[in-house]
C-alpha atoms as a PDB file:
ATOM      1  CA  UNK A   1     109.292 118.060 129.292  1.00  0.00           C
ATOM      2  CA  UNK A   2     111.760 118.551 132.505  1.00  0.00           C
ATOM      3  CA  UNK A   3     114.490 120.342 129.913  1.00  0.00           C
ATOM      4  CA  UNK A   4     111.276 123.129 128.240  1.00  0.00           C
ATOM      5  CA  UNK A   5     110.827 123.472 132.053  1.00  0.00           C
ATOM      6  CA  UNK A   6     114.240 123.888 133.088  1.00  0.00           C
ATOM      7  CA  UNK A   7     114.803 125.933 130.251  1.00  0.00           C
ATOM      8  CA  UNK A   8     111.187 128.219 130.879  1.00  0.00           C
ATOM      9  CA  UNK A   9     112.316 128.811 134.357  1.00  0.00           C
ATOM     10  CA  UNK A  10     115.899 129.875 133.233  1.00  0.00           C
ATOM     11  CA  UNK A  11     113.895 132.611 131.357  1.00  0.00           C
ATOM     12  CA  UNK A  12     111.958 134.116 134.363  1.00  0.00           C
ATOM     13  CA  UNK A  13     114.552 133.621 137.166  1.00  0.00           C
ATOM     14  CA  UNK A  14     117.773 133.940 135.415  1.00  0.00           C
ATOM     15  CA  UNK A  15     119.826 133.670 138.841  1.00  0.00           C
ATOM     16  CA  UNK A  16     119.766 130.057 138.933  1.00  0.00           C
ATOM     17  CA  UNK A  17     123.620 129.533 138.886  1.00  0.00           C
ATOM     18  CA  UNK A  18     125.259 128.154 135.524  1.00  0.00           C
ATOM     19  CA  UNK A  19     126.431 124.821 136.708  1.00  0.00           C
ATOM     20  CA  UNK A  20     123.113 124.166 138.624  1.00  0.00           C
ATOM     21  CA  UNK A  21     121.564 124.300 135.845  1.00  0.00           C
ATOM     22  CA  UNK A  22     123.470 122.385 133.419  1.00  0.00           C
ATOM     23  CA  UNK A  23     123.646 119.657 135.351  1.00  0.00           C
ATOM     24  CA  UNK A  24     120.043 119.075 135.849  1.00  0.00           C
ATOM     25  CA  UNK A  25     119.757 119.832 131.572  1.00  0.00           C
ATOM     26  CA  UNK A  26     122.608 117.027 131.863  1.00  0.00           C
ATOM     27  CA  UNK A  27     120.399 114.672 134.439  1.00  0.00           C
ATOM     28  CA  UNK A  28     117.252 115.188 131.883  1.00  0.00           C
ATOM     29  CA  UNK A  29     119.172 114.497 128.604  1.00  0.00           C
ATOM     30  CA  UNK A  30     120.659 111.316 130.339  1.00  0.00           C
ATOM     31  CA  UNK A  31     117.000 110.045 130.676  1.00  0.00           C
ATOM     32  CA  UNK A  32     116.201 110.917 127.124  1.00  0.00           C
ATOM     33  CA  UNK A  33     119.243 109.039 125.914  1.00  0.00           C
ATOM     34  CA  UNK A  34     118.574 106.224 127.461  1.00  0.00           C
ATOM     35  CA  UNK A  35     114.456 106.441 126.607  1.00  0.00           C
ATOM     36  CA  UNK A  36     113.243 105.796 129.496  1.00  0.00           C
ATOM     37  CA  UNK A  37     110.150 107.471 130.691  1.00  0.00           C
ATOM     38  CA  UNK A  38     110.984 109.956 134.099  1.00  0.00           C
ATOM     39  CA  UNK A  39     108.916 108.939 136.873  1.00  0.00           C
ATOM     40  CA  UNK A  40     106.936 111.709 138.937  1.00  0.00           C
ATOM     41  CA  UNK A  41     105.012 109.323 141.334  1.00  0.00           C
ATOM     42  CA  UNK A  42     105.605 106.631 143.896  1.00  0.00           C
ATOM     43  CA  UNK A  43     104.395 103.341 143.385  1.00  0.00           C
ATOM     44  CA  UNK A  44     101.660 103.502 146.168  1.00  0.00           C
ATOM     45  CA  UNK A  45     101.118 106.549 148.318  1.00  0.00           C
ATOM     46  CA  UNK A  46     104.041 107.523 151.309  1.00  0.00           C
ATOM     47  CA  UNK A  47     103.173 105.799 154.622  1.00  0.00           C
ATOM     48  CA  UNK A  48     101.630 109.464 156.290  1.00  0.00           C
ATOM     49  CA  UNK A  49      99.930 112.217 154.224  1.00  0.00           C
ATOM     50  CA  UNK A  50     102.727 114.274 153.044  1.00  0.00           C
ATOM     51  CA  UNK A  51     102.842 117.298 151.038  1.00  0.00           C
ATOM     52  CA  UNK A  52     102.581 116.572 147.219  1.00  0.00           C
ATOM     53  CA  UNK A  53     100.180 113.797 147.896  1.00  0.00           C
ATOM     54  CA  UNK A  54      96.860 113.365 146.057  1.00  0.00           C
ATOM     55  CA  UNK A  55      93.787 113.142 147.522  1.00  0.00           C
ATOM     56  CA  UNK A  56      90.286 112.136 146.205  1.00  0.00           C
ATOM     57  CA  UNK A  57      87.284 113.635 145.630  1.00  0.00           C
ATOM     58  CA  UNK A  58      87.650 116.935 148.058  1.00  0.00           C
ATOM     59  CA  UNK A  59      85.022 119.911 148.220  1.00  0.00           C
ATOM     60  CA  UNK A  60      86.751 122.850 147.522  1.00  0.00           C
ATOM     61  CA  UNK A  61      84.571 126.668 147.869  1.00  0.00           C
ATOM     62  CA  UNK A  62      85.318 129.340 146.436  1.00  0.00           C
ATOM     63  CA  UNK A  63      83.034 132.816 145.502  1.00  0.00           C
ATOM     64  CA  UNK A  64      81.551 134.282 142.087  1.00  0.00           C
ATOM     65  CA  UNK A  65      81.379 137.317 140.197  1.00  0.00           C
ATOM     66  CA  UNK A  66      78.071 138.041 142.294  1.00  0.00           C
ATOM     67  CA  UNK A  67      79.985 137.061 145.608  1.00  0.00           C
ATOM     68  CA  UNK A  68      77.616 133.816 146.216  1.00  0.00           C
ATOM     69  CA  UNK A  69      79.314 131.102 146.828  1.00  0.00           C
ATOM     70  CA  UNK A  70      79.583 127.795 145.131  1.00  0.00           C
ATOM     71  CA  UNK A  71      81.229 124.233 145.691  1.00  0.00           C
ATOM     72  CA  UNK A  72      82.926 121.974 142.852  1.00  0.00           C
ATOM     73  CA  UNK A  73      84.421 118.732 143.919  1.00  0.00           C
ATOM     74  CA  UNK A  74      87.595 117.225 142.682  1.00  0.00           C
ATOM     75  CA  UNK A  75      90.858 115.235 143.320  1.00  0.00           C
ATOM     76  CA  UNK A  76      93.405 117.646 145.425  1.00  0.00           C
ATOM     77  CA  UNK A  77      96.880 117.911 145.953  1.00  0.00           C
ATOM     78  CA  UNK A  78      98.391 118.678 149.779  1.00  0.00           C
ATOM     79  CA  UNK A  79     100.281 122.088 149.110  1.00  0.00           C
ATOM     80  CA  UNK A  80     100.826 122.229 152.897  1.00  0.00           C
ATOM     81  CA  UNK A  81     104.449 121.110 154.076  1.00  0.00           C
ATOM     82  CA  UNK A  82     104.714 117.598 155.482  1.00  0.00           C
ATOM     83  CA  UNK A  83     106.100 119.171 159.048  1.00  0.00           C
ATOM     84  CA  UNK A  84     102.757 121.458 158.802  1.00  0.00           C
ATOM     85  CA  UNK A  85     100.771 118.407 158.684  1.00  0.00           C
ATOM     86  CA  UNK A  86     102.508 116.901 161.413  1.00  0.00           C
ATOM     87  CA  UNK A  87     102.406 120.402 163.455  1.00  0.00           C
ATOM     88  CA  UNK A  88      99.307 122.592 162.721  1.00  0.00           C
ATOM     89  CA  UNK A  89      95.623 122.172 162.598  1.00  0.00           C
ATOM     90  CA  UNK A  90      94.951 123.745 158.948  1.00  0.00           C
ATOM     91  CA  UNK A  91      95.815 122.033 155.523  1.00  0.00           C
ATOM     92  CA  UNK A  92      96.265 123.701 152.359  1.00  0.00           C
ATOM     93  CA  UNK A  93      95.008 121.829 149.262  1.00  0.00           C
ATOM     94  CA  UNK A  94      95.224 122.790 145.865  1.00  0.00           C
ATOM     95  CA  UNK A  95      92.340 121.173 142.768  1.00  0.00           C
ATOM     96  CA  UNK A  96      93.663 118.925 140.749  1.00  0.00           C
ATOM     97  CA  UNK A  97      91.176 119.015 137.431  1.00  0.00           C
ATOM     98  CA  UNK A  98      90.446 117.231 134.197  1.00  0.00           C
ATOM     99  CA  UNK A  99      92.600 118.016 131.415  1.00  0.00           C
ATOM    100  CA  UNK A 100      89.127 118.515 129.531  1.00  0.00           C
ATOM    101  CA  UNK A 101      88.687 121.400 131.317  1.00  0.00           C
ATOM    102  CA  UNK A 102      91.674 123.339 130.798  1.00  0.00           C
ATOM    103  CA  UNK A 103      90.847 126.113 127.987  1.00  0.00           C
ATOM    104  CA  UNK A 104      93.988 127.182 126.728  1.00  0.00           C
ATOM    105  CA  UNK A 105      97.096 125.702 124.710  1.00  0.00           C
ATOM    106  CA  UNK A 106      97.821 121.968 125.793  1.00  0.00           C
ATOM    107  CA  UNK A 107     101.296 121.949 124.400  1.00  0.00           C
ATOM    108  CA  UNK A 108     102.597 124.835 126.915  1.00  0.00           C
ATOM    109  CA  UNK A 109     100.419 122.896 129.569  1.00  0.00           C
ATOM    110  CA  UNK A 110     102.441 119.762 129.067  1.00  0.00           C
ATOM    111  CA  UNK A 111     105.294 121.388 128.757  1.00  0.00           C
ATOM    112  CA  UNK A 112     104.673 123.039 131.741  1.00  0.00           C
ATOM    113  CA  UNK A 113     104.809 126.639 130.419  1.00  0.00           C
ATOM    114  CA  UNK A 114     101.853 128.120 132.059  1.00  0.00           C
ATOM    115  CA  UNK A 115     103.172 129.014 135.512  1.00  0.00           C
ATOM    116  CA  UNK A 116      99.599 128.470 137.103  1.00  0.00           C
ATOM    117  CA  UNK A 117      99.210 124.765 136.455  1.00  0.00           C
ATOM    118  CA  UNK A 118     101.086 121.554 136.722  1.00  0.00           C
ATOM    119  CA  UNK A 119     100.857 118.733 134.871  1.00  0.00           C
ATOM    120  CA  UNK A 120     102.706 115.399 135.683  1.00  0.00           C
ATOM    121  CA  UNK A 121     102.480 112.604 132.352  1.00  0.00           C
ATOM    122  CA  UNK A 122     102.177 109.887 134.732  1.00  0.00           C
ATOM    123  CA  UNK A 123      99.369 107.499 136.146  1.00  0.00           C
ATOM    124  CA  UNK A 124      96.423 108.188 137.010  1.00  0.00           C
ATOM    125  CA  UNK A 125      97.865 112.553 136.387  1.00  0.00           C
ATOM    126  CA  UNK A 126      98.407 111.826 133.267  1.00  0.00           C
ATOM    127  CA  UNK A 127      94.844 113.165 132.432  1.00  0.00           C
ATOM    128  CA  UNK A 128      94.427 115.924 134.881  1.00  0.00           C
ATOM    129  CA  UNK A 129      96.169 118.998 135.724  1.00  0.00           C
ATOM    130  CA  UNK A 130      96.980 120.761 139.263  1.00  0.00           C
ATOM    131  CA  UNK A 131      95.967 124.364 139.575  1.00  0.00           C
ATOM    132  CA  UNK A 132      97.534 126.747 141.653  1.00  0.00           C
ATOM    133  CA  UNK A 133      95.304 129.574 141.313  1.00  0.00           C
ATOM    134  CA  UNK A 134      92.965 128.083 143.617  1.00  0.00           C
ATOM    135  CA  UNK A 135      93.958 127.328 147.151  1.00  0.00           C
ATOM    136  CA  UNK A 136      91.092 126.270 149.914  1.00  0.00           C
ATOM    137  CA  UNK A 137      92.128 125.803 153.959  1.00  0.00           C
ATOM    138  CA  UNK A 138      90.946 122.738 155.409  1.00  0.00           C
ATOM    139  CA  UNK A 139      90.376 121.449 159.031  1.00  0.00           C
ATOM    140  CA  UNK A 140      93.331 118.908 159.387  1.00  0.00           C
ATOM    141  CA  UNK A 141      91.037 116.943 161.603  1.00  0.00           C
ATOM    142  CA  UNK A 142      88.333 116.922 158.641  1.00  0.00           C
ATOM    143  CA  UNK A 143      90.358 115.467 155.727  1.00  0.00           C
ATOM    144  CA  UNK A 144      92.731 113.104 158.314  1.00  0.00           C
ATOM    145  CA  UNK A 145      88.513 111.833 159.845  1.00  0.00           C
ATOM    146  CA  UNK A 146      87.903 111.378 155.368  1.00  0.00           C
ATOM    147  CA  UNK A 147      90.771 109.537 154.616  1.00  0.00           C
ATOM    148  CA  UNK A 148      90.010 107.248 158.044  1.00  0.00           C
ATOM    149  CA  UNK A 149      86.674 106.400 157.482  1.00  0.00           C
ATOM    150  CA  UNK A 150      86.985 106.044 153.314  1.00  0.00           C
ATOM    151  CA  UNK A 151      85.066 109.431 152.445  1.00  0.00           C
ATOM    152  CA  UNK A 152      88.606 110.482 151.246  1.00  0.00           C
ATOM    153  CA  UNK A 153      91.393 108.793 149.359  1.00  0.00           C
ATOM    154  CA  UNK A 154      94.975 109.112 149.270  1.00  0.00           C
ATOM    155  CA  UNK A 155      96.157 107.867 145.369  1.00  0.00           C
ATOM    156  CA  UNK A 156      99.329 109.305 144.971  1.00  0.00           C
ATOM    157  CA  UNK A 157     101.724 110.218 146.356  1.00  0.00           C
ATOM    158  CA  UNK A 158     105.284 112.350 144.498  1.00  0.00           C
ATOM    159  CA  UNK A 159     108.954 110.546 144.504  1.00  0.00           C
ATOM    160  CA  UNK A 160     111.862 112.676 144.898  1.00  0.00           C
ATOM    161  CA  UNK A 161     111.879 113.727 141.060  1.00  0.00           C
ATOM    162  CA  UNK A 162     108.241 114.212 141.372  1.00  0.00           C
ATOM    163  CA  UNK A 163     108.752 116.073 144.558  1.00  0.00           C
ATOM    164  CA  UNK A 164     111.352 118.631 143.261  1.00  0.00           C
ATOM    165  CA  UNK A 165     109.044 119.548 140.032  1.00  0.00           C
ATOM    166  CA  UNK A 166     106.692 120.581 142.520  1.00  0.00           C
ATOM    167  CA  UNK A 167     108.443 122.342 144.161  1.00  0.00           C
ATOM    168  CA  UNK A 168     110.415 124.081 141.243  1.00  0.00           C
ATOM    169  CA  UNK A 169     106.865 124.641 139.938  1.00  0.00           C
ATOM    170  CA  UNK A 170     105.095 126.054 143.012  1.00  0.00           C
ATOM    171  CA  UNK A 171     108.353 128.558 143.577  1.00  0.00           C
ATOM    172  CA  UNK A 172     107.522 129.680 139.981  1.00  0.00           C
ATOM    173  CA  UNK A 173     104.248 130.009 140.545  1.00  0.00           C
ATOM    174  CA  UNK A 174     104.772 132.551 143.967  1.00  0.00           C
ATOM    175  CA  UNK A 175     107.560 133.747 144.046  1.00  0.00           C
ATOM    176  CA  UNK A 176     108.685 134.794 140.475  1.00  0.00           C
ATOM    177  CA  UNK A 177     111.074 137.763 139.941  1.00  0.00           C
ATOM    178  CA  UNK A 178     108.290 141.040 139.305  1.00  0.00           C
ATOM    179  CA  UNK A 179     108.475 143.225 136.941  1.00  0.00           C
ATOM    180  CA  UNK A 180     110.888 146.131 136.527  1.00  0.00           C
ATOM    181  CA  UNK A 181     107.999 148.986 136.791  1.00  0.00           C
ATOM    182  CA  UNK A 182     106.727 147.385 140.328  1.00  0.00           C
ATOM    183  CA  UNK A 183     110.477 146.806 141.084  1.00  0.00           C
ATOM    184  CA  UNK A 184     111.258 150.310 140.643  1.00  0.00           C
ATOM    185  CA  UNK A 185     108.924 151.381 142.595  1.00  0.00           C
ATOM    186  CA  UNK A 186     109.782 148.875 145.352  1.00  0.00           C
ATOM    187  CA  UNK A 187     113.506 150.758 145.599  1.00  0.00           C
ATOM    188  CA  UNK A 188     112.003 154.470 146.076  1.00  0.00           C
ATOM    189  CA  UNK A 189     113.985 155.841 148.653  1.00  0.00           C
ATOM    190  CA  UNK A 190     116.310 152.576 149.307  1.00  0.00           C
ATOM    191  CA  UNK A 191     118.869 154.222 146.741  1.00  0.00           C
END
């Protein structure tokens, strides 16, 4: 799965530098060779809320078609960075849904393929998938209160490898190269 990915991002931001990239393909076939399964999560959650962490059952908002507004609730993932937490008053969370929800091709979703989604084959993620398309701020006070008093609950939390495909992902996600037509017109009159 990390090697499709590797190889998917190579595609769409071609200026990752040669040897970078062959040594992580290198890292990924080593695990393959030796079978052993790559690990995305941390045994038990980090010590303080960090970002990559999972939290349970969060209300997230967001508006319809009609502009009313509805509520779903759903496990989350902390896109905010762990000095934000520390720092600022606003969290950024991220759903993390079902993978009997998703309505599209599984294979590129496990393969990690569809740049809005991430999907980690690993405890309790291996049946769910984190979507990027929809972000919600929360009140740093309110989920920090939730996870103190049990309304909320941290499960997971991302190792190092875990960690990085996040962040690989996420950068894919935002900050992908555009296309040449909006590109073009990004240079007119910087020539």
């Amino acid at each position: 799965m990390l090697k499709e990915l590797i190889d998917f991002v190579d595609s769409i931001l071609p200026s990752v530098p040669m040897g970078t990239k062959e040594g992580v393909q290198e890292a990924i076939a080593q695990f393959e060779k030796d079978g052993e399964q790559i690990k995305y999560l941390t045994a038990n959650p980090l010590s303080e809320l960090s970002q990559g962490d999972i939290i349970s059952a969060v209300p997230f908002y967001y508006f319809d078609n009609d502009g009313n507004q509805k509520m779903f609730k759903t496990d989350a993932l902390v896109l905010s960075t762990s000095c934000h937490i520390d720092q600022k008053d606003k969290l950024v969370l991220v759903p993390v849904f079902p993978l009997t929800s998703f309505k599209g091709n599984f294979v590129e979703l496990k393969k990690n393929k569809v740049i809005d989604y991430m999907y980690i084959p690993e405890g309790i993620l291996i049946n769910s998938y984190v979507n990027f398309e929809i972000m919600n701020t929360f009140s740093k006070e309110l989920i920090m209160s939730g996870l103190k008093n049990g309304k909320l609950t941290r499960v997971a939390s991302l190792n190092q490898i875990g960690y990085y495909f996040f962040i690989i992902k996420l950068t894919v996600y935002l900050m992908r190269r555009e296309d040449i037509g909006t590109l073009n017109e990004r240079n007119i009159g910087f020539a």
